[in-house]
Protein backbone atom coordinates (compact mmCIF):
# COMPACT_ATOMS: atom_id res chain seq x y z
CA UNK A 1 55.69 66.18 -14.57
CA UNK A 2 55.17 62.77 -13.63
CA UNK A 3 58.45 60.33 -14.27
CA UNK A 4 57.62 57.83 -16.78
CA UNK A 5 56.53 53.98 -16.43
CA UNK A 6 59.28 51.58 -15.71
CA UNK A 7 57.60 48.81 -17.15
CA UNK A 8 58.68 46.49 -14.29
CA UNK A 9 54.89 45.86 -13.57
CA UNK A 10 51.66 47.29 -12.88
CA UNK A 11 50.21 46.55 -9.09
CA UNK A 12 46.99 47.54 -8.38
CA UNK A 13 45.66 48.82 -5.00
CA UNK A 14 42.47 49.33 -3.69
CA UNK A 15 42.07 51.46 -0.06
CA UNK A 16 39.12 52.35 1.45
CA UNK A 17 39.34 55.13 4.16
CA UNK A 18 36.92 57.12 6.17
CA UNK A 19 37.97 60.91 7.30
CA UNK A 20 36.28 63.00 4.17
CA UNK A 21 38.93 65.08 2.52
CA UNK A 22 41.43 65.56 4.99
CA UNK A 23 41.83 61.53 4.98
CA UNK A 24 42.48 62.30 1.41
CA UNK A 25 45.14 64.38 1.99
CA UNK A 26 47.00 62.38 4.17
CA UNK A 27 46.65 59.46 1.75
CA UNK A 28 47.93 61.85 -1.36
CA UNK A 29 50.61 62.99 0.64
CA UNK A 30 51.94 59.79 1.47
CA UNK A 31 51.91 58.75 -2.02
CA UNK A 32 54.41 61.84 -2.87
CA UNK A 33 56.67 61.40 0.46
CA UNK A 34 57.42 57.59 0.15
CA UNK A 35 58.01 58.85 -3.75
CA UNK A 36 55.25 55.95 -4.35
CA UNK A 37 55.41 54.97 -8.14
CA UNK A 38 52.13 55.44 -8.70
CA UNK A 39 50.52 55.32 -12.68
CA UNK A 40 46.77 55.83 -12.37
CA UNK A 41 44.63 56.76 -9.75
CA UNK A 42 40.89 56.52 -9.30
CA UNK A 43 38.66 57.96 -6.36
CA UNK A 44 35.13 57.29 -5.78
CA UNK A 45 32.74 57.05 -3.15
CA UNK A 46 29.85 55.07 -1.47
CA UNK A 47 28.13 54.32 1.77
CA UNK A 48 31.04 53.22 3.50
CA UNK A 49 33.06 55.99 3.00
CA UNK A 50 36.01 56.56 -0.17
CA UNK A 51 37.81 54.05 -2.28
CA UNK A 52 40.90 54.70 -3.86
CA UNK A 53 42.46 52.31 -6.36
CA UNK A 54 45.78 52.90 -7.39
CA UNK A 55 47.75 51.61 -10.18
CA UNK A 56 51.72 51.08 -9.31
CA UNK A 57 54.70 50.29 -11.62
CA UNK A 58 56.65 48.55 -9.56
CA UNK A 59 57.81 44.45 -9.00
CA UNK A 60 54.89 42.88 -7.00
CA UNK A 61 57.76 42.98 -3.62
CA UNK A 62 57.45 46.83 -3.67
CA UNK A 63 53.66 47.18 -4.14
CA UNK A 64 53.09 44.93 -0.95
CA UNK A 65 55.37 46.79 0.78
CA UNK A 66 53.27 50.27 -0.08
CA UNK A 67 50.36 48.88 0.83
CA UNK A 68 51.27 48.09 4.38
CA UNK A 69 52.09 51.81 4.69
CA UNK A 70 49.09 52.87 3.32
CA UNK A 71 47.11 50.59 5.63
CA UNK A 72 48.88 52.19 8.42
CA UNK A 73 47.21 55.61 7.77
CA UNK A 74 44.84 56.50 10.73
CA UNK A 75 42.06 57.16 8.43
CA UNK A 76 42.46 53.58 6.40
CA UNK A 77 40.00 50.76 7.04
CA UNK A 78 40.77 48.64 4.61
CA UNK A 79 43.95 48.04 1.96
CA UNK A 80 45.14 45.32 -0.16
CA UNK A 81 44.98 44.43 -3.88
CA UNK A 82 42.72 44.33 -6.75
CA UNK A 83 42.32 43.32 -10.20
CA UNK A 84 44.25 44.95 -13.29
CA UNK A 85 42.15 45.12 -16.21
CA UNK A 86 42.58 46.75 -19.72
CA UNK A 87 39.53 48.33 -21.52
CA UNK A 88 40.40 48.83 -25.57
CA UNK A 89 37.36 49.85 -28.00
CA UNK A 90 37.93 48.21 -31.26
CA UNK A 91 36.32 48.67 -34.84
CA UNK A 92 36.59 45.77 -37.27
CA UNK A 93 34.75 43.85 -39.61
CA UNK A 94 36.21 40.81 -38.62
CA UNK A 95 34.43 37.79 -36.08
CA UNK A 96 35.22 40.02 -32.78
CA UNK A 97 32.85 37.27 -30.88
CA UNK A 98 35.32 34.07 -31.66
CA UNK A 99 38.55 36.38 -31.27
CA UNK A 100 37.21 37.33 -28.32
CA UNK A 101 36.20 33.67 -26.90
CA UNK A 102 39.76 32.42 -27.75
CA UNK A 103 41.44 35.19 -26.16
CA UNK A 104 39.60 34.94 -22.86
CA UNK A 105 38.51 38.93 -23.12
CA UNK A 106 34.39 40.00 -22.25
CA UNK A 107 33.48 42.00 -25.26
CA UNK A 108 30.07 43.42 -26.80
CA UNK A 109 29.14 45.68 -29.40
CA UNK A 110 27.41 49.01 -28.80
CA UNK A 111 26.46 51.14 -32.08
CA UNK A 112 29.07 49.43 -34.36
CA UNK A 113 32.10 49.53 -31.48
CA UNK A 114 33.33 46.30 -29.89
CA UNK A 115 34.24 46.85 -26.06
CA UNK A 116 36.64 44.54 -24.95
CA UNK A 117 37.60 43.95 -21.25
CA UNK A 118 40.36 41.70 -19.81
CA UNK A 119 43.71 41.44 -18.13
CA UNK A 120 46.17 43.27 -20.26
CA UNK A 121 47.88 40.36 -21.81
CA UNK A 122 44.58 39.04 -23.40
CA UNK A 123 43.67 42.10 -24.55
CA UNK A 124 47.06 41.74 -26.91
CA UNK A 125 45.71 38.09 -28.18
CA UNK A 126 42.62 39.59 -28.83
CA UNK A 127 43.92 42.37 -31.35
CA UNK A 128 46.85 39.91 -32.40
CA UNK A 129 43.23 37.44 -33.32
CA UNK A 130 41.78 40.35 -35.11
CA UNK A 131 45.36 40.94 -37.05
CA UNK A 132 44.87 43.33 -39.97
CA UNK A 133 40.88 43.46 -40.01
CA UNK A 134 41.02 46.72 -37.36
CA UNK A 135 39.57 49.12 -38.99
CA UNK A 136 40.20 51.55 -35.53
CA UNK A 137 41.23 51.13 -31.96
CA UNK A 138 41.79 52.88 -28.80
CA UNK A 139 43.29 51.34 -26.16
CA UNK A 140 42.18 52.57 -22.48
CA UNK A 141 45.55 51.40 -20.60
CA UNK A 142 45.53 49.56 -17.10
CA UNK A 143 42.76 50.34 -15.35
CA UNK A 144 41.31 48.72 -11.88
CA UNK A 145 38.16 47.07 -10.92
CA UNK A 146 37.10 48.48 -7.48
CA UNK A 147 35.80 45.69 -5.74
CA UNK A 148 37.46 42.67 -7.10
CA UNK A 149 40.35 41.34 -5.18
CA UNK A 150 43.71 40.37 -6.94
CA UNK A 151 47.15 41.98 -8.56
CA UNK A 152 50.04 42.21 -6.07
């Protein structure tokens, strides 16, 4: 059961590794044996090998800290941070496009649903903008954009 967030703050890491699955291994099991507070994980792959990004709850002093033992990992070619963002899908009757512009959030409608992307925090001026017109809403939590340096 995994422990549950801190709230101190969300650090997101991006590592790119070579090695197939046992590379994946060692990564995972260095996550559990430095008891690495880690939220959300995503793995993908491409033409230069895997990418994991991983989400940590911890103060930005501890994240940089795990990612110079991650980069240590035989496997690892590249570590460091990326960019945090927050996905929420939002139906409302309300202007979504000027809500949106003020809060600083990309959004678009698809089929009647208003996807809205952006750091965390202006995701929360964008739904505080749309106040009491929201008809529904789901909010995706923290997620990270592979490929787009930032965070820690």
């Amino acid at each position: 059961m995994p422990e549950p967030a801190t709230g101190v703050a969300l650090n997101t890491v991006e590592v790119r590794f070579t090695g197939g699955m046992l590379a994946l291994n060692r990564l995972l099991m260095t996550l559990q044996n430095k008891r690495m507070p880690v939220s959300g994980f995503n793995l993908g792959r491409d033409a230069e090998g895997m990418r994991a990004t991983i989400i940590l709850d911890c103060p930005p002093e501890s994240a940089l800290r795990y990612t110079a033992i991650i980069s240590a990992l035989e496997d690892v070619t590249e570590a460091g941070p990326a960019q945090t963002i927050e996905v929420a899908l939002v139906e409302t009757a309300a202007d979504w496009r000027t809500a949106a512009e003020r809060a600083g959030v990309d959004a678009h409608e698809d089929d009647g649903t208003v996807v809205a992307t952006g750091e965390p925090e202006k995701i929360d001026g964008f739904l505080a903008a749309l106040g009491d017109d929201v008809e529904d809403m789901v909010r995706m939590g923290p997620v990270a954009r592979p490929g787009v340096r930032g965070g820690v």
